[in-house]
N, C-alpha and C. Protein backbone atom coordinates (compact mmCIF):
# COMPACT_ATOMS: atom_id res chain seq x y z
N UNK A 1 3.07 -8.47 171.46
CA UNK A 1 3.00 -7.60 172.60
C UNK A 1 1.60 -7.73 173.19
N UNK A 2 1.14 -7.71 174.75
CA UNK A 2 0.28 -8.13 175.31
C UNK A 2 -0.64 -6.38 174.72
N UNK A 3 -2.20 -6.74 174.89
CA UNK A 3 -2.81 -6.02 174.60
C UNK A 3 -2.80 -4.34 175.38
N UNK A 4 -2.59 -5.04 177.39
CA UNK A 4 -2.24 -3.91 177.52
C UNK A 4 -1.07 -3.23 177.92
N UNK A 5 -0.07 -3.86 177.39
CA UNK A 5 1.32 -3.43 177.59
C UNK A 5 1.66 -2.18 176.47
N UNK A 6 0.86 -2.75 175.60
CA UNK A 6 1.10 -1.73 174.02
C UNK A 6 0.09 -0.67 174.09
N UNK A 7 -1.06 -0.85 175.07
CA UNK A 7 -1.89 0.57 175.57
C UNK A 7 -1.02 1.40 176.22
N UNK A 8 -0.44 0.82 177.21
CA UNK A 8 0.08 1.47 178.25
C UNK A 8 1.33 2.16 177.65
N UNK A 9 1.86 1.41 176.57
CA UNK A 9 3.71 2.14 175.96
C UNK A 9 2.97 3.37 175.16
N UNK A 10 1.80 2.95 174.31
CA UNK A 10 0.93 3.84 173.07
C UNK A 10 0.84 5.51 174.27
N UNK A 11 0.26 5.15 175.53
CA UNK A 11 -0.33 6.55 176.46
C UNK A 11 1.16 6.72 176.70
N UNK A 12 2.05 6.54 176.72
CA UNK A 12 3.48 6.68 177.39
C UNK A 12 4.00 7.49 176.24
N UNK A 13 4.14 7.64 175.13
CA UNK A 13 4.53 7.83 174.09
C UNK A 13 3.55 9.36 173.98
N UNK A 14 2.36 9.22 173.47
CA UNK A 14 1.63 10.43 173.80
C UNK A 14 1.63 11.41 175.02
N UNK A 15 1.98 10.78 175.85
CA UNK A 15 1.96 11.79 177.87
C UNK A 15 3.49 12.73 177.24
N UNK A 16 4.19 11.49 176.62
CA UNK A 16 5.71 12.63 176.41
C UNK A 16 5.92 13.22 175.44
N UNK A 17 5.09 13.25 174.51
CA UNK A 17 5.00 13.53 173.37
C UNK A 17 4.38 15.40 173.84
N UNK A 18 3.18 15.11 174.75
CA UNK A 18 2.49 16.26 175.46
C UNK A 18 3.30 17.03 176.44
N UNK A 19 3.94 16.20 177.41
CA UNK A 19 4.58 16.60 178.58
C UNK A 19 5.21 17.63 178.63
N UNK A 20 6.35 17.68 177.65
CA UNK A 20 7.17 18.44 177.08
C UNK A 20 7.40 19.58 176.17
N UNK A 21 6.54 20.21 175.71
CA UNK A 21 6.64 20.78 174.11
C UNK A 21 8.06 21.24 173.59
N UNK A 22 7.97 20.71 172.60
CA UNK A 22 9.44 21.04 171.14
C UNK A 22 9.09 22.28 171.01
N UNK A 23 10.73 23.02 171.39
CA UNK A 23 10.99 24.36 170.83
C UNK A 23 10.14 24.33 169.36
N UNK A 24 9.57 25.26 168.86
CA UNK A 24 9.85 25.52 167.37
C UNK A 24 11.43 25.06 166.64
N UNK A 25 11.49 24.12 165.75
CA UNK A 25 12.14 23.63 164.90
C UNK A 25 13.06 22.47 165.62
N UNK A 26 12.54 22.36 166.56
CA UNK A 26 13.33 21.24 167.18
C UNK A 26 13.61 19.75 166.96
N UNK A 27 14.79 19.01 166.80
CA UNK A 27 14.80 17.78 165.93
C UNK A 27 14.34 16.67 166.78
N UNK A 28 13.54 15.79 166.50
CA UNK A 28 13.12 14.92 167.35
C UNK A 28 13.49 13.47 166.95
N UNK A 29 13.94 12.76 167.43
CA UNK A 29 14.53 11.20 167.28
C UNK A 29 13.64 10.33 167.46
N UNK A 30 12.73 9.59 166.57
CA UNK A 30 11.64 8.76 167.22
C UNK A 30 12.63 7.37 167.32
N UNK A 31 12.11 6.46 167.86
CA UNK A 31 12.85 5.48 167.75
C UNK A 31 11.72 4.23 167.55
N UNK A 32 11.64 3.34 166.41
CA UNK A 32 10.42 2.49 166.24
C UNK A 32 10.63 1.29 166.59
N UNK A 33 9.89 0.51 167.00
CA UNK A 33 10.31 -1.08 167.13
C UNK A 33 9.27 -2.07 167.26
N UNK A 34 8.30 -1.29 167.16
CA UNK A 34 6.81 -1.98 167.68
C UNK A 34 6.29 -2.95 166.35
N UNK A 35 6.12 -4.24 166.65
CA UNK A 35 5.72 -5.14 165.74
C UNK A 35 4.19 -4.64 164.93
N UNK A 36 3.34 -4.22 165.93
CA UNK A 36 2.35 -4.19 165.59
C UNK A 36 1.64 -3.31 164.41
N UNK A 37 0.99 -3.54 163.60
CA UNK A 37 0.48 -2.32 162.28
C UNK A 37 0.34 -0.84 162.77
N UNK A 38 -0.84 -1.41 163.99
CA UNK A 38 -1.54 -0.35 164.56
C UNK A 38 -0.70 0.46 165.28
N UNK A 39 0.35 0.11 166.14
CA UNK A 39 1.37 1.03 166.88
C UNK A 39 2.23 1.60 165.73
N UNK A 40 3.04 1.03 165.01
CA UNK A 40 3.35 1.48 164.13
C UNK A 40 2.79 2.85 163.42
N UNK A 41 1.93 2.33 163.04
CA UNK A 41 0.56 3.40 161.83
C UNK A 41 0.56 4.98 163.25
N UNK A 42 0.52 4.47 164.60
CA UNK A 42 0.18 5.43 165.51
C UNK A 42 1.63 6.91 165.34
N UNK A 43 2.59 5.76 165.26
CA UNK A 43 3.69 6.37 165.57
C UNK A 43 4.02 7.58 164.35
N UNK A 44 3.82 6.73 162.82
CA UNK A 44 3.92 7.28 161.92
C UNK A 44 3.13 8.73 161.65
N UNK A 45 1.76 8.29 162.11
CA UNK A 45 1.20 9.59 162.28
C UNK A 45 1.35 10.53 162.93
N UNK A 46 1.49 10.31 164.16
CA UNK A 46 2.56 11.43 165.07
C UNK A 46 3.48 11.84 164.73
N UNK A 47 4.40 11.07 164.25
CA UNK A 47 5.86 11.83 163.14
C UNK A 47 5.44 12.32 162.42
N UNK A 48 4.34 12.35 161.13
CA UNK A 48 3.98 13.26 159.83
C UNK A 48 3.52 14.50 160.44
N UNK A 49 2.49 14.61 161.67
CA UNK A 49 2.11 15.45 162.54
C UNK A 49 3.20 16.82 162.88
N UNK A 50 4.45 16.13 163.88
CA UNK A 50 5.55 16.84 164.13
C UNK A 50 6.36 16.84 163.19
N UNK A 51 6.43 16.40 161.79
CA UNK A 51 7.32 17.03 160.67
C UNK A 51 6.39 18.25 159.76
N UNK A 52 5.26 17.88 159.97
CA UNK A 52 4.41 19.22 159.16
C UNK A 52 4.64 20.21 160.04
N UNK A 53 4.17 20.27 161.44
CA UNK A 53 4.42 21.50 162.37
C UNK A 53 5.82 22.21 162.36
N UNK A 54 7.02 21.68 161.59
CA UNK A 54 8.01 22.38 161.58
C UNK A 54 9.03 21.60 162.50
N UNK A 55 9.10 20.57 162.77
CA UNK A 55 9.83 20.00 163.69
C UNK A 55 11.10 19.08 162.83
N UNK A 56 12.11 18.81 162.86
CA UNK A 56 12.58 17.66 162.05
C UNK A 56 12.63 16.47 162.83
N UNK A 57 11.89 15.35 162.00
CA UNK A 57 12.04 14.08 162.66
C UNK A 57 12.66 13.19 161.77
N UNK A 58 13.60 12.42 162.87
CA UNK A 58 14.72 11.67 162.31
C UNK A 58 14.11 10.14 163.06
N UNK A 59 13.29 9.16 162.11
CA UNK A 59 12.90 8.13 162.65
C UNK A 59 13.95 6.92 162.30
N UNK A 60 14.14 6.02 163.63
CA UNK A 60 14.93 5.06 163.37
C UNK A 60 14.00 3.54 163.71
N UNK A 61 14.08 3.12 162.52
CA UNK A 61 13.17 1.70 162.51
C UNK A 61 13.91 0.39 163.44
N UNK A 62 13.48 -0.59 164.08
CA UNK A 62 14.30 -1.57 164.26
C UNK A 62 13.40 -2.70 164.34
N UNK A 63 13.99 -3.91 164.45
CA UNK A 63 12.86 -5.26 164.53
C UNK A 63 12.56 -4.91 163.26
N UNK A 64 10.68 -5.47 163.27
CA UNK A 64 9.99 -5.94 162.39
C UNK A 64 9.28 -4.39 162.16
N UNK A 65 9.58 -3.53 162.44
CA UNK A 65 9.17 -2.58 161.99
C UNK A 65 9.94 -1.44 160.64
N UNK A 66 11.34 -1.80 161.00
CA UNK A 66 12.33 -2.22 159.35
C UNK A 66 11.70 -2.96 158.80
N UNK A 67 10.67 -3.72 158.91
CA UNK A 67 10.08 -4.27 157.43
C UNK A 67 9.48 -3.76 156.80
N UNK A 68 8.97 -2.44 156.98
CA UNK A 68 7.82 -1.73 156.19
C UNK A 68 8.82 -0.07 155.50
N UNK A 69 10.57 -0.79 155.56
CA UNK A 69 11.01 -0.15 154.77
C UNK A 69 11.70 -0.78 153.82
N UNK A 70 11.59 -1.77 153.30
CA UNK A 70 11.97 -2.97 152.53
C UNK A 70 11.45 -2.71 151.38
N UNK A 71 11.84 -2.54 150.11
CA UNK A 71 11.59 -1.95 148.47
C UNK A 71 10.56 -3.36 148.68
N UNK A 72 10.64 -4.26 148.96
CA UNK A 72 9.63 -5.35 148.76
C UNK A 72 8.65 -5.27 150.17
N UNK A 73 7.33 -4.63 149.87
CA UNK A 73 6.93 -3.85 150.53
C UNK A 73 6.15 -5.05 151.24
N UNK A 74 6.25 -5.98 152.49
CA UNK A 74 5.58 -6.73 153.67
C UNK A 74 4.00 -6.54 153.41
N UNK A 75 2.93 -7.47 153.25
CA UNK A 75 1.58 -7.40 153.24
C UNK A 75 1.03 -6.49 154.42
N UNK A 76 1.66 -6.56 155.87
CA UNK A 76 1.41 -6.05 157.09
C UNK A 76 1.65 -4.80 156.52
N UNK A 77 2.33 -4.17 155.85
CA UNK A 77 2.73 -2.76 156.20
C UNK A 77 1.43 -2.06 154.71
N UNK A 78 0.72 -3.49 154.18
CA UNK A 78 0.05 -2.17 153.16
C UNK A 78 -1.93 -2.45 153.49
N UNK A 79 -2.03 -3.35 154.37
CA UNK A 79 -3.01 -3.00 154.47
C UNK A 79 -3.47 -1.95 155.81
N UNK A 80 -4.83 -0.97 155.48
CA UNK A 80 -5.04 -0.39 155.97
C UNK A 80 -5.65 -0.10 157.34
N UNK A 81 -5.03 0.79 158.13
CA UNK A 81 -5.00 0.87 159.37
C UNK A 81 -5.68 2.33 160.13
N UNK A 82 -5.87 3.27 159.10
CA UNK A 82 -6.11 4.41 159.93
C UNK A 82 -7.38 4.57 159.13
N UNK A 83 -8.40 5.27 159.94
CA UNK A 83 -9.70 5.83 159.52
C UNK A 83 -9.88 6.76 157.97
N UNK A 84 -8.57 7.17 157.93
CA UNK A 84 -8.74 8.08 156.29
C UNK A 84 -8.01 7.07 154.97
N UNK A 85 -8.16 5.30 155.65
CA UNK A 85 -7.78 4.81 154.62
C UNK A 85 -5.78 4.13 154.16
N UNK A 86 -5.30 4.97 155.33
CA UNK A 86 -3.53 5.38 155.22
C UNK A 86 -3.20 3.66 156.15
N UNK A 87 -2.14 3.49 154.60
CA UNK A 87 -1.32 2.23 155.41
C UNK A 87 -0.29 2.48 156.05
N UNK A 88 0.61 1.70 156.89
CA UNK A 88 1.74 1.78 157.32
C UNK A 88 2.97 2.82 156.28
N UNK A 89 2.76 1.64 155.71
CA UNK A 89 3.89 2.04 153.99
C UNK A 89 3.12 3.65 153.00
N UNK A 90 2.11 4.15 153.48
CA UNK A 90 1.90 5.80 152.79
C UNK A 90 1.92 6.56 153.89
N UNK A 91 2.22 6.05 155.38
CA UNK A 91 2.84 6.81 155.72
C UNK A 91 3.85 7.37 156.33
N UNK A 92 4.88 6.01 156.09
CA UNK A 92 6.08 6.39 156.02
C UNK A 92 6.17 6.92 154.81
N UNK A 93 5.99 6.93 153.34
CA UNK A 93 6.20 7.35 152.61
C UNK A 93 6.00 8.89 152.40
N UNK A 94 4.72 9.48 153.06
CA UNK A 94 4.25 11.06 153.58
C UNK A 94 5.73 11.34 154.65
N UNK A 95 5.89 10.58 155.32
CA UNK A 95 7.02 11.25 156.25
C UNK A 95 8.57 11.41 155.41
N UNK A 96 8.62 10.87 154.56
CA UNK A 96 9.87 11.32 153.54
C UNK A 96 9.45 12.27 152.82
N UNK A 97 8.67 12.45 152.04
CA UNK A 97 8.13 13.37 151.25
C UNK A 97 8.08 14.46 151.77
N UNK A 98 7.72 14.14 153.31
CA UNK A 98 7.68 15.79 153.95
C UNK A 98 9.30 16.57 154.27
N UNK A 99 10.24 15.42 154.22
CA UNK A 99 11.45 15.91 154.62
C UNK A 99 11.77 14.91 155.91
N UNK A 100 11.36 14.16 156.76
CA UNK A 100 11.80 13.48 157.64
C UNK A 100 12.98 12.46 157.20
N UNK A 101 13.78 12.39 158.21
CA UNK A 101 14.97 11.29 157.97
C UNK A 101 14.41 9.63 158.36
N UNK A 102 14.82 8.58 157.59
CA UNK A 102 13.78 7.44 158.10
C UNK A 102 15.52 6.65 158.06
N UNK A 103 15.60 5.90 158.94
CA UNK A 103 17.11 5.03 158.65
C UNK A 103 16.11 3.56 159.65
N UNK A 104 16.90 2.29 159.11
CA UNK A 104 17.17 1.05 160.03
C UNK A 104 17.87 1.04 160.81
N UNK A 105 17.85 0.34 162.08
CA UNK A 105 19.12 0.33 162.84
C UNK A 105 20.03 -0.69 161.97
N UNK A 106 21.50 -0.12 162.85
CA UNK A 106 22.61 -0.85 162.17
C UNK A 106 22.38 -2.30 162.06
N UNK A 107 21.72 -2.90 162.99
CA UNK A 107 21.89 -4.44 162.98
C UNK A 107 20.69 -5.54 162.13
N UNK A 108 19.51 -4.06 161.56
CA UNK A 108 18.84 -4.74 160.86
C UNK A 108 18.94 -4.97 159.80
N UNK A 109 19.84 -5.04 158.77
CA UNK A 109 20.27 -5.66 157.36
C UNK A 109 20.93 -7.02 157.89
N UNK A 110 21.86 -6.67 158.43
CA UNK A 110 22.84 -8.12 158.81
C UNK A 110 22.00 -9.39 159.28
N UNK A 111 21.37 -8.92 160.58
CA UNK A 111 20.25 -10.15 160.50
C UNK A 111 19.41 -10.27 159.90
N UNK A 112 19.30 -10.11 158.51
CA UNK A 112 18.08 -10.61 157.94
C UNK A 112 18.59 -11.27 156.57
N UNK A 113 20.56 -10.47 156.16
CA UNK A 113 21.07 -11.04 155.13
C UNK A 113 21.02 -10.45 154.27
N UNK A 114 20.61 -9.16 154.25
CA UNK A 114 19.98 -8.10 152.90
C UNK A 114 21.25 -7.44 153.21
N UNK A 115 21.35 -6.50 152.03
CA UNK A 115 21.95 -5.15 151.74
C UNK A 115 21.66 -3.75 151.53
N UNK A 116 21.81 -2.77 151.59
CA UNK A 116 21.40 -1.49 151.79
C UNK A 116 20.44 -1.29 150.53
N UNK A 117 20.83 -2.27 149.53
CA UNK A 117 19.31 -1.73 148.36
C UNK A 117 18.50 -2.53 148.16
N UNK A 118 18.27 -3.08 149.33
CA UNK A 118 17.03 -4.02 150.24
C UNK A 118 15.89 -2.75 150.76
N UNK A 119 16.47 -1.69 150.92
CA UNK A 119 15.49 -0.64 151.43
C UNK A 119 15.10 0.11 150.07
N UNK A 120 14.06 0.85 150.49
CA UNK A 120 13.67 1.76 149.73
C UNK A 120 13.98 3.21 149.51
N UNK A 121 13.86 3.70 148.34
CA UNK A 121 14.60 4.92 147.75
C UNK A 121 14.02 5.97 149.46
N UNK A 122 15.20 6.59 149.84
CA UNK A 122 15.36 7.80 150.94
C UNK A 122 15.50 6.90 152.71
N UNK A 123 15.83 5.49 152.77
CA UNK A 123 15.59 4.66 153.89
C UNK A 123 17.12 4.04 153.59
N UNK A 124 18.31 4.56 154.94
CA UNK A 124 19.30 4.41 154.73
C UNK A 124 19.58 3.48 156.15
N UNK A 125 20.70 2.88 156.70
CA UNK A 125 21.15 2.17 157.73
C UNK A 125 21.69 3.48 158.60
N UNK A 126 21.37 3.27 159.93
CA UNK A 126 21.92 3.51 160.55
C UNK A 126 23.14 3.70 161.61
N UNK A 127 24.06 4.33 161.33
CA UNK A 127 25.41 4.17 162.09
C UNK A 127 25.48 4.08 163.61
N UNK A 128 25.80 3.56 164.49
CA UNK A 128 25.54 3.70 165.76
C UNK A 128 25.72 5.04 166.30
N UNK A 129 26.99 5.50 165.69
CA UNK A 129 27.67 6.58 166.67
C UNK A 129 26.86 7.96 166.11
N UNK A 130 26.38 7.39 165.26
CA UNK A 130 25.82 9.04 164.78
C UNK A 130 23.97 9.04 165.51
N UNK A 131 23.28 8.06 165.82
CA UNK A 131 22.64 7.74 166.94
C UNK A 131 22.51 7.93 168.45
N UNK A 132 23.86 7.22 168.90
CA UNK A 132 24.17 7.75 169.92
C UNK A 132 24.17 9.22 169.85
N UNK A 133 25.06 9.97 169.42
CA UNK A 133 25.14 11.06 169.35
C UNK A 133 24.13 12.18 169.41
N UNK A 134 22.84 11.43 168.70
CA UNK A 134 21.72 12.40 168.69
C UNK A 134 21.12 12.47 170.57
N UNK A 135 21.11 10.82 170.66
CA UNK A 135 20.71 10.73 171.75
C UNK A 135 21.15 11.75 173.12
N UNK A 136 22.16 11.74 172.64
CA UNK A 136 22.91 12.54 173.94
C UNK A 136 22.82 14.22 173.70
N UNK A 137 22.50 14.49 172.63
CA UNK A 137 22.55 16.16 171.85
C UNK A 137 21.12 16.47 172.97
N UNK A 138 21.32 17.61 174.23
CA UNK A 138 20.36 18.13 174.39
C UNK A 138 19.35 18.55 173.59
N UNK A 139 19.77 19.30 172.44
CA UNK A 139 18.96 19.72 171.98
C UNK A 139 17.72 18.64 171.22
N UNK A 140 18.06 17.57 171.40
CA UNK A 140 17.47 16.52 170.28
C UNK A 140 16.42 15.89 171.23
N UNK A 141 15.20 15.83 170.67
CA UNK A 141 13.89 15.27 171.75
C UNK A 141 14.15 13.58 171.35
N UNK A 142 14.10 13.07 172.30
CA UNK A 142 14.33 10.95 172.17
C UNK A 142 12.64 10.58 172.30
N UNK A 143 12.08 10.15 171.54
CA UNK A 143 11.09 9.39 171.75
C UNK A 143 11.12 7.92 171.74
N UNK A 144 10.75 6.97 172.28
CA UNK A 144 11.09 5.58 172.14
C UNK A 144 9.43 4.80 171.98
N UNK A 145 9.06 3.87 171.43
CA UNK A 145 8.50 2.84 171.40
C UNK A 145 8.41 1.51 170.69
């Protein structure tokens, strides 16, 4: 991703993240796809953020960003990226621990040839229709990057 295409999606992501505020307890759908550590690591932190504040977040990985839910944990996803030391992979792992839902999209096992215990313990596949579904649930905040 060009340097400032992934600035510009990163402020896009934060403006709506701000724009809007979540009811108290409101479920929020992130949706991940960003190759990069650093977008990634961004996103994750914002989800641990809005799952501590009381929010439920239901993150759905896709691309190469399902790789940093793979029991065989990707070099990209463990070295460190954030100022207090936190890799990709501790903090998705903080975002389960806290209670967040973490799934792959449906089509990322098949293309890669793996099977569901290719992921790691609490990182399940995603069904389309139960996706869709969130998507369309007013009540459910869509975040995308």
């Amino acid at each position: 991703m060009r340097p400032v295409f992934k600035a510009v999606s990163t402020a896009m992501l934060a403006s709506a993240l701000m724009a809007s505020p979540a009811v108290a307890g409101q479920k929020m759908l992130m949706l991940l796809s960003a190759s990069a550590a650093e977008a990634q690591a961004f996103n994750l932190v914002l989800a641990n953020q809005i799952q501590a504040s009381g929010h439920g977040v239901h993150m759905l990985l896709c691309g190469e960003a399902g790789d940093m839910a793979l029991k065989a944990v990707p070099e990209a996803a463990t070295k460190v990226v954030t100022p207090q030391g936190l890799t990709v992979r501790t903090l998705l792992e903080g975002l389960l621990k806290k209670g967040g839902t973490v799934q792959v999209c449906a089509i990322y096992l098949p293309n890669r040839k793996l099977q569901a215990d290719a992921l790691m313990e609490g990182v399940s596949a995603a069904r389309p229709q139960d996706i869709a579904a969130m998507i369309v649930d007013p009540a459910v905040k869509v975040i995308g990057q």
